[in-house]
C-alpha atoms as a PDB file:
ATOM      1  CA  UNK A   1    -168.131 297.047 128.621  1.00  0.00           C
ATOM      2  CA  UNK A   2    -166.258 293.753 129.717  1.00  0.00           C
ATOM      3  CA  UNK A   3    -166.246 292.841 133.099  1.00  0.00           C
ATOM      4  CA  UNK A   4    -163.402 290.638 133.457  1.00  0.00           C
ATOM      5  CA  UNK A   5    -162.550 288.862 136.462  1.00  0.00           C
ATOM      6  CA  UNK A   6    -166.094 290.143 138.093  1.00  0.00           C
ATOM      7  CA  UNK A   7    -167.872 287.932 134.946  1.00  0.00           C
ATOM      8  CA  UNK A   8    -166.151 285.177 136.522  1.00  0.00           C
ATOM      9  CA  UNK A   9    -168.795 282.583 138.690  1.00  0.00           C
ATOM     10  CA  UNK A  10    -165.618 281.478 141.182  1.00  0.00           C
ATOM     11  CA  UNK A  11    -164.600 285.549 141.527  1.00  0.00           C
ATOM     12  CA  UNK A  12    -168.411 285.729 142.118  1.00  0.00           C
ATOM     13  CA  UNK A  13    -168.985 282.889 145.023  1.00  0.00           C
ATOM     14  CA  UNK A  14    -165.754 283.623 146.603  1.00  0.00           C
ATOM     15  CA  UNK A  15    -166.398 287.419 146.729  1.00  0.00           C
ATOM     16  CA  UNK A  16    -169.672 286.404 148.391  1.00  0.00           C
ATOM     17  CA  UNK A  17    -167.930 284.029 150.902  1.00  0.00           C
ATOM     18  CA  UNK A  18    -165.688 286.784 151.936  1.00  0.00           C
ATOM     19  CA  UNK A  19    -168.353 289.221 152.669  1.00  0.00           C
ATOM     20  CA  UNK A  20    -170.223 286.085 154.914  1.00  0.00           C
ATOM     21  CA  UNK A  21    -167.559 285.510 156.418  1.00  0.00           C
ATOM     22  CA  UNK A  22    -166.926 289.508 157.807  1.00  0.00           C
ATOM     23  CA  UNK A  23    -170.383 289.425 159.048  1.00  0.00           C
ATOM     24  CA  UNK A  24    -169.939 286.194 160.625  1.00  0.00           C
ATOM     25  CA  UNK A  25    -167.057 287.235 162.349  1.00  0.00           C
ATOM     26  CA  UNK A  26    -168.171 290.520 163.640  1.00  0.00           C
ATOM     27  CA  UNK A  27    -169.490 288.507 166.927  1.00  0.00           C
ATOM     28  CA  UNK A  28    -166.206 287.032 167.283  1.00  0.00           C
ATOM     29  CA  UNK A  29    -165.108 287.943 170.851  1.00  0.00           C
ATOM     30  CA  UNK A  30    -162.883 290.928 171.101  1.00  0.00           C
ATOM     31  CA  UNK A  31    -160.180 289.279 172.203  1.00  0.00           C
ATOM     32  CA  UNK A  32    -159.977 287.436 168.779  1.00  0.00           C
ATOM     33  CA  UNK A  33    -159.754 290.726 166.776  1.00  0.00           C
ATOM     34  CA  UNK A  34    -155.998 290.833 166.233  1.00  0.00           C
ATOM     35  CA  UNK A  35    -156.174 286.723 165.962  1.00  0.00           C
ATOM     36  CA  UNK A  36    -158.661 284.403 164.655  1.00  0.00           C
ATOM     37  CA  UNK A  37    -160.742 287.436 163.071  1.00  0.00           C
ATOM     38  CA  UNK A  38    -157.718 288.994 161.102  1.00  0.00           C
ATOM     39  CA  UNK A  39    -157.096 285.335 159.700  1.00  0.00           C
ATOM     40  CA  UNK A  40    -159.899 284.348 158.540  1.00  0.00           C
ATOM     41  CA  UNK A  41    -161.122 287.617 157.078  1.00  0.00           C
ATOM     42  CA  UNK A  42    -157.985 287.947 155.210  1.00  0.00           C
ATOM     43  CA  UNK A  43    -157.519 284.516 154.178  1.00  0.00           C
ATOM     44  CA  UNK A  44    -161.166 284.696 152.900  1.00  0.00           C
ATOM     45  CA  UNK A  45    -161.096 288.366 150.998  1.00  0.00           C
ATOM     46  CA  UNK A  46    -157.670 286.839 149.503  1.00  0.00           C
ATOM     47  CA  UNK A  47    -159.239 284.379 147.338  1.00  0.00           C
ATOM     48  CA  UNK A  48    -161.145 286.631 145.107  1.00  0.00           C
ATOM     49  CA  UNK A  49    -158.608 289.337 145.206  1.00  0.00           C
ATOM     50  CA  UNK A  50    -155.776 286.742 144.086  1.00  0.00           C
ATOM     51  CA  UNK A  51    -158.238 285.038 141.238  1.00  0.00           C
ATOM     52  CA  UNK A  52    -158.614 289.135 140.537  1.00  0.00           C
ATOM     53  CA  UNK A  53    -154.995 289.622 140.308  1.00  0.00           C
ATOM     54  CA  UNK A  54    -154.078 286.766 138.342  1.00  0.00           C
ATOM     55  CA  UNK A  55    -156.854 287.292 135.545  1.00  0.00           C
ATOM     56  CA  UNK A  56    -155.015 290.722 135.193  1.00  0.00           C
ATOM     57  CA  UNK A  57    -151.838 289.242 134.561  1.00  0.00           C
ATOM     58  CA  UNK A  58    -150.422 288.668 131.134  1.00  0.00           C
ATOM     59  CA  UNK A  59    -149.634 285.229 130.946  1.00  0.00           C
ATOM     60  CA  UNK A  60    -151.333 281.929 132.268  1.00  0.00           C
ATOM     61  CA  UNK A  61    -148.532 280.337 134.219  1.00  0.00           C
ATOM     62  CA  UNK A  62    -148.906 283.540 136.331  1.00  0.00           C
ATOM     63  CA  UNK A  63    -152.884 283.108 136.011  1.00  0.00           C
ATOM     64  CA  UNK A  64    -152.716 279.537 137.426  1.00  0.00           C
ATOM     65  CA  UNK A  65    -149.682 280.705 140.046  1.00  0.00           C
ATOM     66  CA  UNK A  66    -152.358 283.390 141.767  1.00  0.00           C
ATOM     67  CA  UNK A  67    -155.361 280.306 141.248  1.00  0.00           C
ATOM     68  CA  UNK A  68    -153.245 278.053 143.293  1.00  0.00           C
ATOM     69  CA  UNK A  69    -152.281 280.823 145.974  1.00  0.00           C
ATOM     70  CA  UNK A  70    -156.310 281.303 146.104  1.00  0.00           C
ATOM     71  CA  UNK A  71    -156.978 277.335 146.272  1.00  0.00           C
ATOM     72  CA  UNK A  72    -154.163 277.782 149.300  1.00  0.00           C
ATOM     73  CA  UNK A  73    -156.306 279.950 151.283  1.00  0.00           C
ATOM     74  CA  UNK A  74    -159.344 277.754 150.961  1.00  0.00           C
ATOM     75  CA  UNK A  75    -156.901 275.487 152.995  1.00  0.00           C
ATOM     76  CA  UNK A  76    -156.720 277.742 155.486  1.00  0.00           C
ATOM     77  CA  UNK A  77    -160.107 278.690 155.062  1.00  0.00           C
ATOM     78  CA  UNK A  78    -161.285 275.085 155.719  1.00  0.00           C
ATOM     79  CA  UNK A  79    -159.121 275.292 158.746  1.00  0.00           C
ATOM     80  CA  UNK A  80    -160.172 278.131 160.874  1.00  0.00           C
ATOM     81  CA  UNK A  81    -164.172 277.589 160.314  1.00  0.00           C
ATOM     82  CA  UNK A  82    -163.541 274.359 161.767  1.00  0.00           C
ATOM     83  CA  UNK A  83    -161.489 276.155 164.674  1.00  0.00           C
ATOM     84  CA  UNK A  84    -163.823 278.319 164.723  1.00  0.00           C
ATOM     85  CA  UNK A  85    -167.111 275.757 165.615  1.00  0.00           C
ATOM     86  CA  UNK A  86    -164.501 273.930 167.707  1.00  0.00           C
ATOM     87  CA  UNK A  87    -164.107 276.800 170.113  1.00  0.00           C
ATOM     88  CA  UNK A  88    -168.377 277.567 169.906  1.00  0.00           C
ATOM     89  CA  UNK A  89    -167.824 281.083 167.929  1.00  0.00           C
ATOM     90  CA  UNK A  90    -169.999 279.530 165.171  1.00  0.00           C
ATOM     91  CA  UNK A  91    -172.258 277.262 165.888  1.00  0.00           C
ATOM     92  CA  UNK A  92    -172.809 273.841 163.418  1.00  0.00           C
ATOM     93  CA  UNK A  93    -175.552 275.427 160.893  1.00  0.00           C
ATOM     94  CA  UNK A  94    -173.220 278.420 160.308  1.00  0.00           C
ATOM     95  CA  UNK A  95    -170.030 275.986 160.340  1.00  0.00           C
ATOM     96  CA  UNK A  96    -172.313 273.638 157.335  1.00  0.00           C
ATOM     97  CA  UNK A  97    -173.444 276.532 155.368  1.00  0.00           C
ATOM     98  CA  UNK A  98    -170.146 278.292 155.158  1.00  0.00           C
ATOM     99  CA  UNK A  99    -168.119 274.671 154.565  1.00  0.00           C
ATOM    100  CA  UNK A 100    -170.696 274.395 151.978  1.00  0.00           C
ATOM    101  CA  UNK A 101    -169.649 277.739 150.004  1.00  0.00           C
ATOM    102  CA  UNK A 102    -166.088 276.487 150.431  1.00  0.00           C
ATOM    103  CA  UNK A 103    -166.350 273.649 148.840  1.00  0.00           C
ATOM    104  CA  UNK A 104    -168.207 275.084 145.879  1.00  0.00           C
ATOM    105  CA  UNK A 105    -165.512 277.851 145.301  1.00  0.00           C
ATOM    106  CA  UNK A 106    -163.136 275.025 145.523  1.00  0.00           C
ATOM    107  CA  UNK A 107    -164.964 272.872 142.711  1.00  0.00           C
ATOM    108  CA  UNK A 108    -164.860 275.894 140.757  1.00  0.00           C
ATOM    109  CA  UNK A 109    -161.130 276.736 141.421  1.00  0.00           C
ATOM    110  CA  UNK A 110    -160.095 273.417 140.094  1.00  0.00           C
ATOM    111  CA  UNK A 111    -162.275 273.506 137.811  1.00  0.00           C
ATOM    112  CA  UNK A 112    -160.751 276.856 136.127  1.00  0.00           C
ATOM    113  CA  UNK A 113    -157.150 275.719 136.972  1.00  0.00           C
ATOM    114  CA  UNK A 114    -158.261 272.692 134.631  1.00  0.00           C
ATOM    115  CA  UNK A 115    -158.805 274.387 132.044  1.00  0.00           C
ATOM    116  CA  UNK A 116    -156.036 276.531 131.968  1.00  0.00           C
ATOM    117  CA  UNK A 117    -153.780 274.047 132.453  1.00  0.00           C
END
């Protein structure tokens, strides 16, 4: 049985990152919940879940359409962890190792879009 997207190592990492970064954020204060929380869970979970969607599409442009909309949301990503450390919800170990993970899943994101393109 093919896996598809799932066999894919960036689907993989980023699926990975997402779930880090839910339990990292459960200690968020409450008042974040409906802020900071809801953005960077969503803008995490929507990397693999648009690299998902695109390998289900039917032709590459689209592919490399939903790759770019992920690569987008490791913008934003990059963006709130550093917001994130800045206002002492994470503290710089947590901040490094999740950066880290970004910028892996990024390598690889380019790194697919390449060789679609």
């Amino acid at each position: 049985m093919e896996e598809g997207f799932r066999s894919l190592k960036v689907w993989q990492k980023s699926y990975n990152f997402a779930l880090e970064i839910y339990r990292v954020t459960r200690v968020f204060p409450q008042a974040e919940l409906y802020g900071l929380t809801n953005q960077m869970r969503r803008a995490a979970l929507s990397i693999s879940a648009n690299i998902a969607e695109g390998y289900e599409r039917q032709h590459r442009k689209e592919y490399i359409q939903f790759l770019m909309i992920a690569h987008g949301s490791l913008g934003e990503i990059e963006t709130f962890l550093l917001f994130a450390k800045d206002l002492g919800y994470i503290d710089e170990k947590a901040y490094g190792a999740l950066d880290n993970q970004r910028q892996e899943i990024r390598r690889l994101l380019r790194g697919l879009i390449n060789s679609l393109k």
